[in-house]
PDB file of N, CA and C in Angstrom:
ATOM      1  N   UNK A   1      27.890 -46.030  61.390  1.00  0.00           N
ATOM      2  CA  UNK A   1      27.025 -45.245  60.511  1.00  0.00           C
ATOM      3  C   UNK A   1      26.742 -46.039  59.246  1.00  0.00           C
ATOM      4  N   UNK A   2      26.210 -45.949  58.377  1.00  0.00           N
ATOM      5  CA  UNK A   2      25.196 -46.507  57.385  1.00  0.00           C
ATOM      6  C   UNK A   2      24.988 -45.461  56.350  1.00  0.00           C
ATOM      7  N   UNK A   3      26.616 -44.822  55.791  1.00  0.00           N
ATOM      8  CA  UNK A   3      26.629 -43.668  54.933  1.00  0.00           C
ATOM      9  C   UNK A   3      26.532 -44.856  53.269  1.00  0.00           C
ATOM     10  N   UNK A   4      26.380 -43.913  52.320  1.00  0.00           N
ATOM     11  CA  UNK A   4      26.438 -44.088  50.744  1.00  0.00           C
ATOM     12  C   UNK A   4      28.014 -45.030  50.715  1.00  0.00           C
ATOM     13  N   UNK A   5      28.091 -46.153  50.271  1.00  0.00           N
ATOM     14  CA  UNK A   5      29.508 -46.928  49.937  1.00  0.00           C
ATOM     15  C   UNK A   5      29.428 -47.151  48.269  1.00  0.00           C
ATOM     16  N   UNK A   6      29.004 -46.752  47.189  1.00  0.00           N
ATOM     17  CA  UNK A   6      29.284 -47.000  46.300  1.00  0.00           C
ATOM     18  C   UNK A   6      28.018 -46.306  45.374  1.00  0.00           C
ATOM     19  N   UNK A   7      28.644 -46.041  44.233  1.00  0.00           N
ATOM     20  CA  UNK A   7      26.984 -45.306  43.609  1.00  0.00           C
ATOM     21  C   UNK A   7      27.268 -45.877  41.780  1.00  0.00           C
ATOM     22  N   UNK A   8      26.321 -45.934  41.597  1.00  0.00           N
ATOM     23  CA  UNK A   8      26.119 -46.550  39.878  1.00  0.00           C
ATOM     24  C   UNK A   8      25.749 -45.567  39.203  1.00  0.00           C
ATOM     25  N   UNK A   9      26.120 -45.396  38.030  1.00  0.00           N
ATOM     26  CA  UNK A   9      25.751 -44.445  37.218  1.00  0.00           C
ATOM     27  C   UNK A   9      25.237 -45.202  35.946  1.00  0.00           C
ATOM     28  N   UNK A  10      24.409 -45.472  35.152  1.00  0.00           N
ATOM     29  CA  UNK A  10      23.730 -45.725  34.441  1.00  0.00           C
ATOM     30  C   UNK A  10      24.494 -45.247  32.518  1.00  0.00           C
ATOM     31  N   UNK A  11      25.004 -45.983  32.121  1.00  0.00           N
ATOM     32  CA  UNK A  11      25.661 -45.580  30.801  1.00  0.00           C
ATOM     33  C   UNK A  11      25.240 -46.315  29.502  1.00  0.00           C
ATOM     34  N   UNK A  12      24.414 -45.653  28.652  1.00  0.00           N
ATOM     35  CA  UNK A  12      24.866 -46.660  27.201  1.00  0.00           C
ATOM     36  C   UNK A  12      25.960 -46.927  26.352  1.00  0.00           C
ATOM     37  N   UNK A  13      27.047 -45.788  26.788  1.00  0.00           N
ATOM     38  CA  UNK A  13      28.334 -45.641  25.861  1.00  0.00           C
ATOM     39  C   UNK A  13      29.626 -45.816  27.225  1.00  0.00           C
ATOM     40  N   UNK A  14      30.035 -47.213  27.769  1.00  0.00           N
ATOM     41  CA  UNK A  14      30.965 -46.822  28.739  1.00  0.00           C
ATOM     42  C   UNK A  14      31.842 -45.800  28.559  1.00  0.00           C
ATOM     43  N   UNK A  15      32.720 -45.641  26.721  1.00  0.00           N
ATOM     44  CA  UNK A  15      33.885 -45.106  26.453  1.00  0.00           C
ATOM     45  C   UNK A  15      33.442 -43.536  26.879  1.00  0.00           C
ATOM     46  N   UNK A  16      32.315 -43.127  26.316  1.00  0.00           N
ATOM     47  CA  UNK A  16      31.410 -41.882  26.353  1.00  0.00           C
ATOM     48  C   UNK A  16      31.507 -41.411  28.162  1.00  0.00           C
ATOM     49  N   UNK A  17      30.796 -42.276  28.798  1.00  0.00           N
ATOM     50  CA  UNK A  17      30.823 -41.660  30.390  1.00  0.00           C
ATOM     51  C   UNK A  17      32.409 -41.424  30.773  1.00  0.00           C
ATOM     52  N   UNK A  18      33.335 -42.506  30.054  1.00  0.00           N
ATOM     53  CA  UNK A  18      34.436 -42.832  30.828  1.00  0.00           C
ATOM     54  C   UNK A  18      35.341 -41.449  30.395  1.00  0.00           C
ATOM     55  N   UNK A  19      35.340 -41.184  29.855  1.00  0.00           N
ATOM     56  CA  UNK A  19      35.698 -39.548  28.438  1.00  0.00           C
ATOM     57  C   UNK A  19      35.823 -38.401  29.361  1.00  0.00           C
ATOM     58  N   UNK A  20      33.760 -38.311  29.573  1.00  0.00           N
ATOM     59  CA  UNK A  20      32.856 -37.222  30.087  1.00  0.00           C
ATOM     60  C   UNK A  20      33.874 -37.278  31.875  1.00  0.00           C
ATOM     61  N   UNK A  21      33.645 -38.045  32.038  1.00  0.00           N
ATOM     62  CA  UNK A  21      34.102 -37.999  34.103  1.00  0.00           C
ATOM     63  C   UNK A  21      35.187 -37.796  33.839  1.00  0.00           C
ATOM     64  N   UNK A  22      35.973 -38.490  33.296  1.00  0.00           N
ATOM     65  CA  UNK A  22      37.525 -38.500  33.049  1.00  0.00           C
ATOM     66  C   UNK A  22      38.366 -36.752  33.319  1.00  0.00           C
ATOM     67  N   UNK A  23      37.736 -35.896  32.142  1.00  0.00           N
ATOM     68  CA  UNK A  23      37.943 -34.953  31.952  1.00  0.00           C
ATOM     69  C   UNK A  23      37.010 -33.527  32.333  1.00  0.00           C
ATOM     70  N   UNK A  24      35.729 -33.823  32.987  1.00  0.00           N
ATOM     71  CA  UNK A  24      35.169 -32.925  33.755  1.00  0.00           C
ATOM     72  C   UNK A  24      35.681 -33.221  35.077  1.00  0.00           C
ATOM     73  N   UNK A  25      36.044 -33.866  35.802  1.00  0.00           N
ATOM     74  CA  UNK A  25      36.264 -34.134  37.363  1.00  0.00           C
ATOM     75  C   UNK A  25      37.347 -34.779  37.936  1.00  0.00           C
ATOM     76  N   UNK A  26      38.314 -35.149  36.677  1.00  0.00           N
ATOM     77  CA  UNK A  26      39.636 -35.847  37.162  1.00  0.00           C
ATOM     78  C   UNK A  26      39.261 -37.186  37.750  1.00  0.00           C
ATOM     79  N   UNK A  27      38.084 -37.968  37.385  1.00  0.00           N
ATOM     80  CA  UNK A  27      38.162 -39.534  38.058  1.00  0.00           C
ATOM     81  C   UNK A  27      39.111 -40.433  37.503  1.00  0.00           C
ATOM     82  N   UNK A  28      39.166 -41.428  38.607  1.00  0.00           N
ATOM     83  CA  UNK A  28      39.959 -42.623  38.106  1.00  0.00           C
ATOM     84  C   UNK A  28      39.236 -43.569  37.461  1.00  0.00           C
ATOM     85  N   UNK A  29      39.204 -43.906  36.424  1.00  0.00           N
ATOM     86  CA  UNK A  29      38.165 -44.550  35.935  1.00  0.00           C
ATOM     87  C   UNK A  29      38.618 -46.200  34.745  1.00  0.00           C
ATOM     88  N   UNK A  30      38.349 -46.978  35.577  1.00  0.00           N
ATOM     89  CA  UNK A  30      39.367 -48.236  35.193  1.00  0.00           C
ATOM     90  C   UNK A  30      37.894 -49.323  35.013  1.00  0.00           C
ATOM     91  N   UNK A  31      38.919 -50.431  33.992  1.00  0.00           N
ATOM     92  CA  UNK A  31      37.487 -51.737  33.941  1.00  0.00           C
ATOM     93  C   UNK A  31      37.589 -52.447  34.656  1.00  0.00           C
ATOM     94  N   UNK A  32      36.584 -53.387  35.218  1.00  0.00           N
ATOM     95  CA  UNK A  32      36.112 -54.353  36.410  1.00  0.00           C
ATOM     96  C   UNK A  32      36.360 -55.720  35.130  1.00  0.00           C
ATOM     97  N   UNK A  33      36.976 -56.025  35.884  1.00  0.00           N
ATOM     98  CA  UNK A  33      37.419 -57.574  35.486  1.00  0.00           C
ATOM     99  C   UNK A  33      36.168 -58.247  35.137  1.00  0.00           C
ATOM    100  N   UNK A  34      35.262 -58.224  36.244  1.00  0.00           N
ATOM    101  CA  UNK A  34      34.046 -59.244  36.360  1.00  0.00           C
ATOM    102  C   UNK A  34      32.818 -58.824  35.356  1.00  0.00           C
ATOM    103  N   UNK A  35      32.808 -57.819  34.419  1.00  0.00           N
ATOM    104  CA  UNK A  35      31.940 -57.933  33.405  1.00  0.00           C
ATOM    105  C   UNK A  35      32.776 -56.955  32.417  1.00  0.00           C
ATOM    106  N   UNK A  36      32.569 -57.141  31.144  1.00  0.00           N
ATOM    107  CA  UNK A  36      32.536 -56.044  30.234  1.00  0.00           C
ATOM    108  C   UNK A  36      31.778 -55.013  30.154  1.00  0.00           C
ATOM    109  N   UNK A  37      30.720 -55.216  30.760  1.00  0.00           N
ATOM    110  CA  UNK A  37      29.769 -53.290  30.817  1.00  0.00           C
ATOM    111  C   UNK A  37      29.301 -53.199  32.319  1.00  0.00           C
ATOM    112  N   UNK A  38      30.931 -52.727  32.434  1.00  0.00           N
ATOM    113  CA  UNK A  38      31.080 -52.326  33.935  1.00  0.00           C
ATOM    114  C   UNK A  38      32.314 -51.452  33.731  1.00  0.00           C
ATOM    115  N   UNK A  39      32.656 -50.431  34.552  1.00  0.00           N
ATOM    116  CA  UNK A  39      34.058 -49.559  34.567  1.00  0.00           C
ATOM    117  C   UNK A  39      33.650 -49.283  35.978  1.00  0.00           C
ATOM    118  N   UNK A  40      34.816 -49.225  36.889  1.00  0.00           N
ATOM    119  CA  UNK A  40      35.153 -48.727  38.110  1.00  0.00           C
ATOM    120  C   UNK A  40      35.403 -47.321  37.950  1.00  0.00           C
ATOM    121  N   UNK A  41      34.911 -46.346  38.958  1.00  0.00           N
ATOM    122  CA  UNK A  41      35.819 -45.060  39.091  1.00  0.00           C
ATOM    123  C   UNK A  41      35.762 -44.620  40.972  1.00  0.00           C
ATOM    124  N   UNK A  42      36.946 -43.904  40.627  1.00  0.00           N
ATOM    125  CA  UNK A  42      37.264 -43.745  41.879  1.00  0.00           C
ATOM    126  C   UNK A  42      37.286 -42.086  42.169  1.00  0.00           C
ATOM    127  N   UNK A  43      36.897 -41.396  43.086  1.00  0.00           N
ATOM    128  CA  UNK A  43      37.108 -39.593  42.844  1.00  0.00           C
ATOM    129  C   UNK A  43      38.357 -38.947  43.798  1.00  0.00           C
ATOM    130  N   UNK A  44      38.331 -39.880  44.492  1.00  0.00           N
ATOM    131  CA  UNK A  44      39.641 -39.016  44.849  1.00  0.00           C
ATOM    132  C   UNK A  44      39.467 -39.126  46.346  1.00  0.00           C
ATOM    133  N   UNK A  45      38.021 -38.396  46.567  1.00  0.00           N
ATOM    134  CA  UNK A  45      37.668 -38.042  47.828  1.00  0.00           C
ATOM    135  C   UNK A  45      36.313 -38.620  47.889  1.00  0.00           C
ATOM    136  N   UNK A  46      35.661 -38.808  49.213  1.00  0.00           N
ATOM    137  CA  UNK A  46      34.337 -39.921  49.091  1.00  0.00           C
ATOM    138  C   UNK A  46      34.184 -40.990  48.605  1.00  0.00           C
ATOM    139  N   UNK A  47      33.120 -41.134  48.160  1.00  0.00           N
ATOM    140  CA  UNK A  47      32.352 -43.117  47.533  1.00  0.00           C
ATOM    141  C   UNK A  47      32.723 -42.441  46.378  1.00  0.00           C
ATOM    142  N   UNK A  48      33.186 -44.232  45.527  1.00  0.00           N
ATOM    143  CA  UNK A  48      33.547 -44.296  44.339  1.00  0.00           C
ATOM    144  C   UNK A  48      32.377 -44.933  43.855  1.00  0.00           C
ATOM    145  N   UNK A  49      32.478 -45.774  42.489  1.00  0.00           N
ATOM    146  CA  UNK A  49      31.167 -46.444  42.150  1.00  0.00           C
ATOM    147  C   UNK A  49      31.515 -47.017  40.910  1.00  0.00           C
ATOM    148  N   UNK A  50      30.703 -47.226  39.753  1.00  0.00           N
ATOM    149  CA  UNK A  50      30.775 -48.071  38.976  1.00  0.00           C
ATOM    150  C   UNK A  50      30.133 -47.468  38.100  1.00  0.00           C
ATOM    151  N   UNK A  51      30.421 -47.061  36.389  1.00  0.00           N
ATOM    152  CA  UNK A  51      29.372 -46.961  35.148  1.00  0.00           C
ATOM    153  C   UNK A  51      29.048 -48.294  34.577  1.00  0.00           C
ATOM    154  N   UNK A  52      27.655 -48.337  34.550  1.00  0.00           N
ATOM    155  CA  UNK A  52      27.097 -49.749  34.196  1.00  0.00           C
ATOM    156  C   UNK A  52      25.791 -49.622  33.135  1.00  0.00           C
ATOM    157  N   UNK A  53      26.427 -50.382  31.996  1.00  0.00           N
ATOM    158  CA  UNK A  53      24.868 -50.695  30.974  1.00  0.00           C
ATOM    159  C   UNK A  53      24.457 -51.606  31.289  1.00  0.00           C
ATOM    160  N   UNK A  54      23.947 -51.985  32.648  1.00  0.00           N
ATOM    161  CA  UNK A  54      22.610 -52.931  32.651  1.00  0.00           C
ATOM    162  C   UNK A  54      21.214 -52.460  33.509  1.00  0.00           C
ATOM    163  N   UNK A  55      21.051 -50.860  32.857  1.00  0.00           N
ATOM    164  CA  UNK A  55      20.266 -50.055  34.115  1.00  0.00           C
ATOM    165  C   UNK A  55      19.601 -49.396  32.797  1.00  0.00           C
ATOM    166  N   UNK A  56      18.144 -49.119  32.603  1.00  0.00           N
ATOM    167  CA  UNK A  56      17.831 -48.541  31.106  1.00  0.00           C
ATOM    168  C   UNK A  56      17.787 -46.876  31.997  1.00  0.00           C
ATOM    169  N   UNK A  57      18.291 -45.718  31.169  1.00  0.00           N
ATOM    170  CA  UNK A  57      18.338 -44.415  31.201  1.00  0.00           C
ATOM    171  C   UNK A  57      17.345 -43.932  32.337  1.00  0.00           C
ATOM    172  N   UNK A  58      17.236 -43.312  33.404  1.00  0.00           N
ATOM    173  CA  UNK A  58      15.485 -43.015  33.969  1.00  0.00           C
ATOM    174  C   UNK A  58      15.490 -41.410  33.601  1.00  0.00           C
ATOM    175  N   UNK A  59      14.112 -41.236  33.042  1.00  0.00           N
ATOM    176  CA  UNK A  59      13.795 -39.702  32.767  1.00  0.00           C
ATOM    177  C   UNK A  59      12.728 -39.123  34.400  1.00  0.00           C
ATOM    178  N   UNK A  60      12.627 -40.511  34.951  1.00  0.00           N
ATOM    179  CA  UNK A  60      11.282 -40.058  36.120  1.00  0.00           C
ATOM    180  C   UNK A  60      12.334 -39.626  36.849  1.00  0.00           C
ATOM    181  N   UNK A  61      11.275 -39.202  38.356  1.00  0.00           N
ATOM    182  CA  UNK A  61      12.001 -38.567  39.270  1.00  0.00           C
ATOM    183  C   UNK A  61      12.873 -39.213  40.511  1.00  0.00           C
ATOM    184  N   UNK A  62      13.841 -38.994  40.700  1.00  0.00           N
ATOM    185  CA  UNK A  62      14.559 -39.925  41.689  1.00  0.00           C
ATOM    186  C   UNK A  62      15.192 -39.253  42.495  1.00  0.00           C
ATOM    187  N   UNK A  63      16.682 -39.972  42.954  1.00  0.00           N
ATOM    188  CA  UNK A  63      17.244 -39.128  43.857  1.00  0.00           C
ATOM    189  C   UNK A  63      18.173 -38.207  42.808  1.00  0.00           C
ATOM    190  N   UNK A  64      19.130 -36.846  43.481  1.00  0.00           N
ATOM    191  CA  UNK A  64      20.156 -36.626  42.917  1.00  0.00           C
ATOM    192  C   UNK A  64      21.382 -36.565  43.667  1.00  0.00           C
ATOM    193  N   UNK A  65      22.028 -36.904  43.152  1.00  0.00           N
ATOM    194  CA  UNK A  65      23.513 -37.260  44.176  1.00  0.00           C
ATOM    195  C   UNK A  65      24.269 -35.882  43.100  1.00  0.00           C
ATOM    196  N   UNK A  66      25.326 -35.359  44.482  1.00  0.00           N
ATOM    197  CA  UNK A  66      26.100 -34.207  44.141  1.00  0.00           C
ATOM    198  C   UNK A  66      27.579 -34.344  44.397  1.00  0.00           C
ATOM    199  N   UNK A  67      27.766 -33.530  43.035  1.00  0.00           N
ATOM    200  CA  UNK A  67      29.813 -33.737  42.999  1.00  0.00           C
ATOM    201  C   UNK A  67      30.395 -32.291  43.609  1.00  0.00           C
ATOM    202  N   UNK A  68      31.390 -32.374  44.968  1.00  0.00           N
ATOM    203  CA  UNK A  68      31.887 -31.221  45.058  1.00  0.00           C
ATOM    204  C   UNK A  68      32.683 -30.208  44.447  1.00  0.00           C
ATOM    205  N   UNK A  69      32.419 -29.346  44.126  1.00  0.00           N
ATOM    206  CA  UNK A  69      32.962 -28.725  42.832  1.00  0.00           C
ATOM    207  C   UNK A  69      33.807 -26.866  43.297  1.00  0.00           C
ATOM    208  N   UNK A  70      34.866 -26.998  43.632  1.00  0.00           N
ATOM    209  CA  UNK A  70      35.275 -25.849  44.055  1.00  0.00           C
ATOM    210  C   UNK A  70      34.971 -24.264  43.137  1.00  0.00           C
ATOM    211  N   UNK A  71      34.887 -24.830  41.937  1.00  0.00           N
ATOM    212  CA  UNK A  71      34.430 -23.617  41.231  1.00  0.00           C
ATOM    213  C   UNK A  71      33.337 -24.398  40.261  1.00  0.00           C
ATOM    214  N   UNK A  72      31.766 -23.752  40.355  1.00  0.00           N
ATOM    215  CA  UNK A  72      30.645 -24.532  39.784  1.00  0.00           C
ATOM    216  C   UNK A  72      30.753 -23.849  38.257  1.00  0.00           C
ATOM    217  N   UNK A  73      30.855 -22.139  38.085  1.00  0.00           N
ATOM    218  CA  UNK A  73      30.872 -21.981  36.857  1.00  0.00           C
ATOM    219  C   UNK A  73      32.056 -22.773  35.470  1.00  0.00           C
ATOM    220  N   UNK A  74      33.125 -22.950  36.272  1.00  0.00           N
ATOM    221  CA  UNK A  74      34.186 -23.317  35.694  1.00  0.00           C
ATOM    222  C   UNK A  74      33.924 -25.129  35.093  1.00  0.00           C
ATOM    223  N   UNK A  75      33.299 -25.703  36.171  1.00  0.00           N
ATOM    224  CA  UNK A  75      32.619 -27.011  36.492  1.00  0.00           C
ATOM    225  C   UNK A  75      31.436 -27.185  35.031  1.00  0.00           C
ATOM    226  N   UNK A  76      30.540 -26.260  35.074  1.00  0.00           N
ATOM    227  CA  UNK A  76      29.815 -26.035  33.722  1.00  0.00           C
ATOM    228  C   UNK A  76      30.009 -25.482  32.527  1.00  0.00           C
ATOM    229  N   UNK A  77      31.341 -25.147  32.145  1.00  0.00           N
ATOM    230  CA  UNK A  77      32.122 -24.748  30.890  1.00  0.00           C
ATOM    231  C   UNK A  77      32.631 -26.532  30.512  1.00  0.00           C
ATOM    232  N   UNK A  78      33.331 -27.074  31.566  1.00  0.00           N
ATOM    233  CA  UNK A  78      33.849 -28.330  31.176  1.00  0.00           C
ATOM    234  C   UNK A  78      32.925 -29.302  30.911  1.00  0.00           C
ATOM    235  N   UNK A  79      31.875 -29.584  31.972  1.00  0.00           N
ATOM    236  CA  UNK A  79      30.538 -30.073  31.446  1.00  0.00           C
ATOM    237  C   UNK A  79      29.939 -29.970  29.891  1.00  0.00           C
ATOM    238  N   UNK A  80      30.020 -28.689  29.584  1.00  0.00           N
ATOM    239  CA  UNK A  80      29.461 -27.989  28.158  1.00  0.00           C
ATOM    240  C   UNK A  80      30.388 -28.665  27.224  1.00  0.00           C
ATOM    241  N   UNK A  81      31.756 -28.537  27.381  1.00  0.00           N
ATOM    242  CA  UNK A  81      32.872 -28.694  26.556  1.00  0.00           C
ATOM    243  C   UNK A  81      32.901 -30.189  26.229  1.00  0.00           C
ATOM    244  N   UNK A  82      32.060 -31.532  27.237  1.00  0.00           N
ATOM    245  CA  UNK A  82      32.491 -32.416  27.101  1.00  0.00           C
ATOM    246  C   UNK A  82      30.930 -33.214  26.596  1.00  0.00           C
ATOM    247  N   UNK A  83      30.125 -32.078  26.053  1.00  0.00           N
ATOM    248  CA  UNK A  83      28.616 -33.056  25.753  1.00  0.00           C
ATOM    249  C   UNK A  83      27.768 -33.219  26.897  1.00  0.00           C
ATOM    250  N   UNK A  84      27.867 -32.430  28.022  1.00  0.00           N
ATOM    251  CA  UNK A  84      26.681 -32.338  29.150  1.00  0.00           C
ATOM    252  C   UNK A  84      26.541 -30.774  28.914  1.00  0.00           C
ATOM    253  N   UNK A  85      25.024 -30.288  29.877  1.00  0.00           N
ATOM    254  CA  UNK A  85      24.639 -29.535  29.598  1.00  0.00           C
ATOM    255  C   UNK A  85      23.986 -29.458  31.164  1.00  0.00           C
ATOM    256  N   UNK A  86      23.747 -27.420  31.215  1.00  0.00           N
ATOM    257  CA  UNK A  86      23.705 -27.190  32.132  1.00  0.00           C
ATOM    258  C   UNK A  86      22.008 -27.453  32.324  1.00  0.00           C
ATOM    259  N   UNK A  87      21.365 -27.552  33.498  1.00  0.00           N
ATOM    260  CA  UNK A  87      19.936 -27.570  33.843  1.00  0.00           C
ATOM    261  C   UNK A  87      19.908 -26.450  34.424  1.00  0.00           C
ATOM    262  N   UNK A  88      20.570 -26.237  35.372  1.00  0.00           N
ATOM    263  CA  UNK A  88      20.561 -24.947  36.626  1.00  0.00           C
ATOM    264  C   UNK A  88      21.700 -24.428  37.211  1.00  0.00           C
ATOM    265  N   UNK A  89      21.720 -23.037  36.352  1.00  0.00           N
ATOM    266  CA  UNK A  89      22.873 -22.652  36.973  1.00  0.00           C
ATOM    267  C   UNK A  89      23.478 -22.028  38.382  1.00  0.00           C
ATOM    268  N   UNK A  90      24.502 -21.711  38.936  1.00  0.00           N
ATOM    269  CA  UNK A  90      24.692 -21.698  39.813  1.00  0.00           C
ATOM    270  C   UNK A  90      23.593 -21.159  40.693  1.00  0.00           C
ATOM    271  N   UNK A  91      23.733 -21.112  42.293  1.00  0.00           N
ATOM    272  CA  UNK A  91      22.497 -20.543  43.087  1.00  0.00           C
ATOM    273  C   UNK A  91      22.780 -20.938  44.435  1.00  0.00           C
ATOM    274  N   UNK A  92      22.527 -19.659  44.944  1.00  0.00           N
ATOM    275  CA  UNK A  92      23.089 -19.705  46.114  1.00  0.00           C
ATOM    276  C   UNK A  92      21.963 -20.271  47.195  1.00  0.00           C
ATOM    277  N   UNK A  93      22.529 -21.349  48.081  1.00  0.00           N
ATOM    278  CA  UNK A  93      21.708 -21.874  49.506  1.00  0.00           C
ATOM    279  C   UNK A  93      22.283 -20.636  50.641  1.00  0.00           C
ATOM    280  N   UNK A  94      20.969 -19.756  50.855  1.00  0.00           N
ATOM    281  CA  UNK A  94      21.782 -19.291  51.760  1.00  0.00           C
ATOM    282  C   UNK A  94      22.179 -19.588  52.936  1.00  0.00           C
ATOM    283  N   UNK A  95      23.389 -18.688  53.114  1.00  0.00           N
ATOM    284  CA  UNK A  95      24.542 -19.355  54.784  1.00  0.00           C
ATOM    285  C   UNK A  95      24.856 -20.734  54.376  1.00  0.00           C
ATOM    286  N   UNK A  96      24.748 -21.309  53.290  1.00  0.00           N
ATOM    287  CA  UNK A  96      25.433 -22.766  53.206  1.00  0.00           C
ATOM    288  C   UNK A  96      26.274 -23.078  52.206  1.00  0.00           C
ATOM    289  N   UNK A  97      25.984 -22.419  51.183  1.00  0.00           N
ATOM    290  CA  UNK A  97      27.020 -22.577  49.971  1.00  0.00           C
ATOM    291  C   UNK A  97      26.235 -22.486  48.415  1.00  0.00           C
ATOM    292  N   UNK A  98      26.539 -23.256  47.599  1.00  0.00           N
ATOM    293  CA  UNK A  98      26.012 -23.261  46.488  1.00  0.00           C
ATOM    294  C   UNK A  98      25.398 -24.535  45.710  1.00  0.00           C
ATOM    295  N   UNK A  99      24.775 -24.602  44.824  1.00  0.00           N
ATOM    296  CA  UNK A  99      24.345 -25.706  44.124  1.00  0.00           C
ATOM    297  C   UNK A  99      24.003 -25.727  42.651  1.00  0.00           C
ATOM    298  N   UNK A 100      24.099 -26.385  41.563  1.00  0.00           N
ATOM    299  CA  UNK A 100      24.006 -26.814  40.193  1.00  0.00           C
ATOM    300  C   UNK A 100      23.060 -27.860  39.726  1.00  0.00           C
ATOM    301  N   UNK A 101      22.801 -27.969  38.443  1.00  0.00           N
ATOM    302  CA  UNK A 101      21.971 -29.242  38.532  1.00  0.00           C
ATOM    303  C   UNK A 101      22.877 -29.141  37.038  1.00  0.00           C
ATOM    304  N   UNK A 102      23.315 -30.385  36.103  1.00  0.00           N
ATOM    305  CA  UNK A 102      24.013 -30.502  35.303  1.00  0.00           C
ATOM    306  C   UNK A 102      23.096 -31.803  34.587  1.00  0.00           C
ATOM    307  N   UNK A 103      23.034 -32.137  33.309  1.00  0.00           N
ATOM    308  CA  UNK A 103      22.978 -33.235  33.177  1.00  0.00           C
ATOM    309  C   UNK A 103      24.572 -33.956  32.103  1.00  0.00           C
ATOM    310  N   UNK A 104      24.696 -35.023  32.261  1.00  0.00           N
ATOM    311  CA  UNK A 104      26.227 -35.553  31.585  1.00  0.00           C
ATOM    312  C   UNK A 104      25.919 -35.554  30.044  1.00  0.00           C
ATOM    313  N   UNK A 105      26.388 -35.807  29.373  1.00  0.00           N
ATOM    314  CA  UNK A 105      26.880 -36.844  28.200  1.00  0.00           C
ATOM    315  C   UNK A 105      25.694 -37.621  27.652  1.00  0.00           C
ATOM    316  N   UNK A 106      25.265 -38.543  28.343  1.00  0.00           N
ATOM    317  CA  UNK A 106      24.356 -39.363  28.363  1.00  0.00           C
ATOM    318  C   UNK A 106      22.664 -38.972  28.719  1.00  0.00           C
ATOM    319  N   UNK A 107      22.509 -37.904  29.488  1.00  0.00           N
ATOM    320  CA  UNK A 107      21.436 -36.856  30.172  1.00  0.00           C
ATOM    321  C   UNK A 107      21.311 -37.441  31.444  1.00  0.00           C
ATOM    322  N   UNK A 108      22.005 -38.548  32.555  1.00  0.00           N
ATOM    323  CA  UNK A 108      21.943 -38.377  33.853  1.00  0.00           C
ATOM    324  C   UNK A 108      21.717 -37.213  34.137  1.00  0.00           C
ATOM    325  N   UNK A 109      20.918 -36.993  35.247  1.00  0.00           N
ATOM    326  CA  UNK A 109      21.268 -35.723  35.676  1.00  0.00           C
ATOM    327  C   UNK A 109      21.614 -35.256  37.097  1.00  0.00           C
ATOM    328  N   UNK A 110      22.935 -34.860  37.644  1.00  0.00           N
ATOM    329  CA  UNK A 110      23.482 -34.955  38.768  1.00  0.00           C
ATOM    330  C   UNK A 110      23.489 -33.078  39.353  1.00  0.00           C
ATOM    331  N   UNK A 111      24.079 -32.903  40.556  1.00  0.00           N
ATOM    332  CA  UNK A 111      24.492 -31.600  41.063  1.00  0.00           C
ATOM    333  C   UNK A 111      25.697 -31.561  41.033  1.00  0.00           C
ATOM    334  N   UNK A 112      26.145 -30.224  41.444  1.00  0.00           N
ATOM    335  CA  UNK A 112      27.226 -29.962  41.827  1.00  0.00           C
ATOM    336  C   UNK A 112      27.399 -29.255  43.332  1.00  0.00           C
ATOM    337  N   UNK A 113      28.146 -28.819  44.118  1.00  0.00           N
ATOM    338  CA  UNK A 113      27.769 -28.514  44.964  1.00  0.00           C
ATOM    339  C   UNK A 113      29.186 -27.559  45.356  1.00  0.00           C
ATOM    340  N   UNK A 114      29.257 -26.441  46.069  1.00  0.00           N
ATOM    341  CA  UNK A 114      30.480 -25.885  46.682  1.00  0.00           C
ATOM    342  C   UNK A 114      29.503 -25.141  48.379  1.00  0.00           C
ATOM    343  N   UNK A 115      30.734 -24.720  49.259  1.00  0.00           N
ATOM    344  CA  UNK A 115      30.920 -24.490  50.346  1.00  0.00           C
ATOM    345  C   UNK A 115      30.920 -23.037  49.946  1.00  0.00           C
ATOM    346  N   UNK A 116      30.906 -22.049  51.010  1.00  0.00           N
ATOM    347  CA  UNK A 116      30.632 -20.708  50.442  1.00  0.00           C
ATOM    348  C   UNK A 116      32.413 -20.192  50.984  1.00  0.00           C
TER     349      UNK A 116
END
């Protein structure tokens, strides 16, 4: 298969993203030897990836990649608490579960996602 192996997240403040993930989602979040504006993180479960300032911010439209989140409201208090902000709050897919749209710290803007 030919699944997602690694994902970049786009940062102007590494310490800032590294903070924000750290303490909304429990990542592992360590520096890459091979540059200074680079940090590794790891989630636990799935593809890990990399925060990197050599990507300028995008406001256009792209993809959105989603974090599994066993409780989404709880997920957007910590978000709030840590300098991200909600876009869309919870909402149900029906027969499939739920979904969020969050943006971080920085205004990435990612999902969240739970199982029903």
């Amino acid at each position: 298969m030919n699944g997602f192996c690694h994902i970049e997240i786009p940062s102007k403040d590494l310490k800032k993203a590294k903070a924000f993930y750290e303490a909304v989602f429990g990542w592992r979040i360590t520096a890459w030897e091979g540059s200074a504006n680079y940090l590794m993180f790891e989630t636990g479960e799935g593809v890990g990836g990399g925060f990197t300032t050599e990507f300028e911010l995008s406001k256009k439209a792209g993809i959105l990649l989603y974090i599994l989140a066993e409780d989404i409201p709880g997920t957007l208090e910590k978000i709030a608490k840590h300098g991200g902000k909600t876009v869309l709050a919870k909402t149900e897919i029906p027969n499939v579960g739920y979904y969020a749209i969050f943006s971080d710290a920085e205004g990435n803007q990612m999902g969240l996602y739970s199982q029903k």
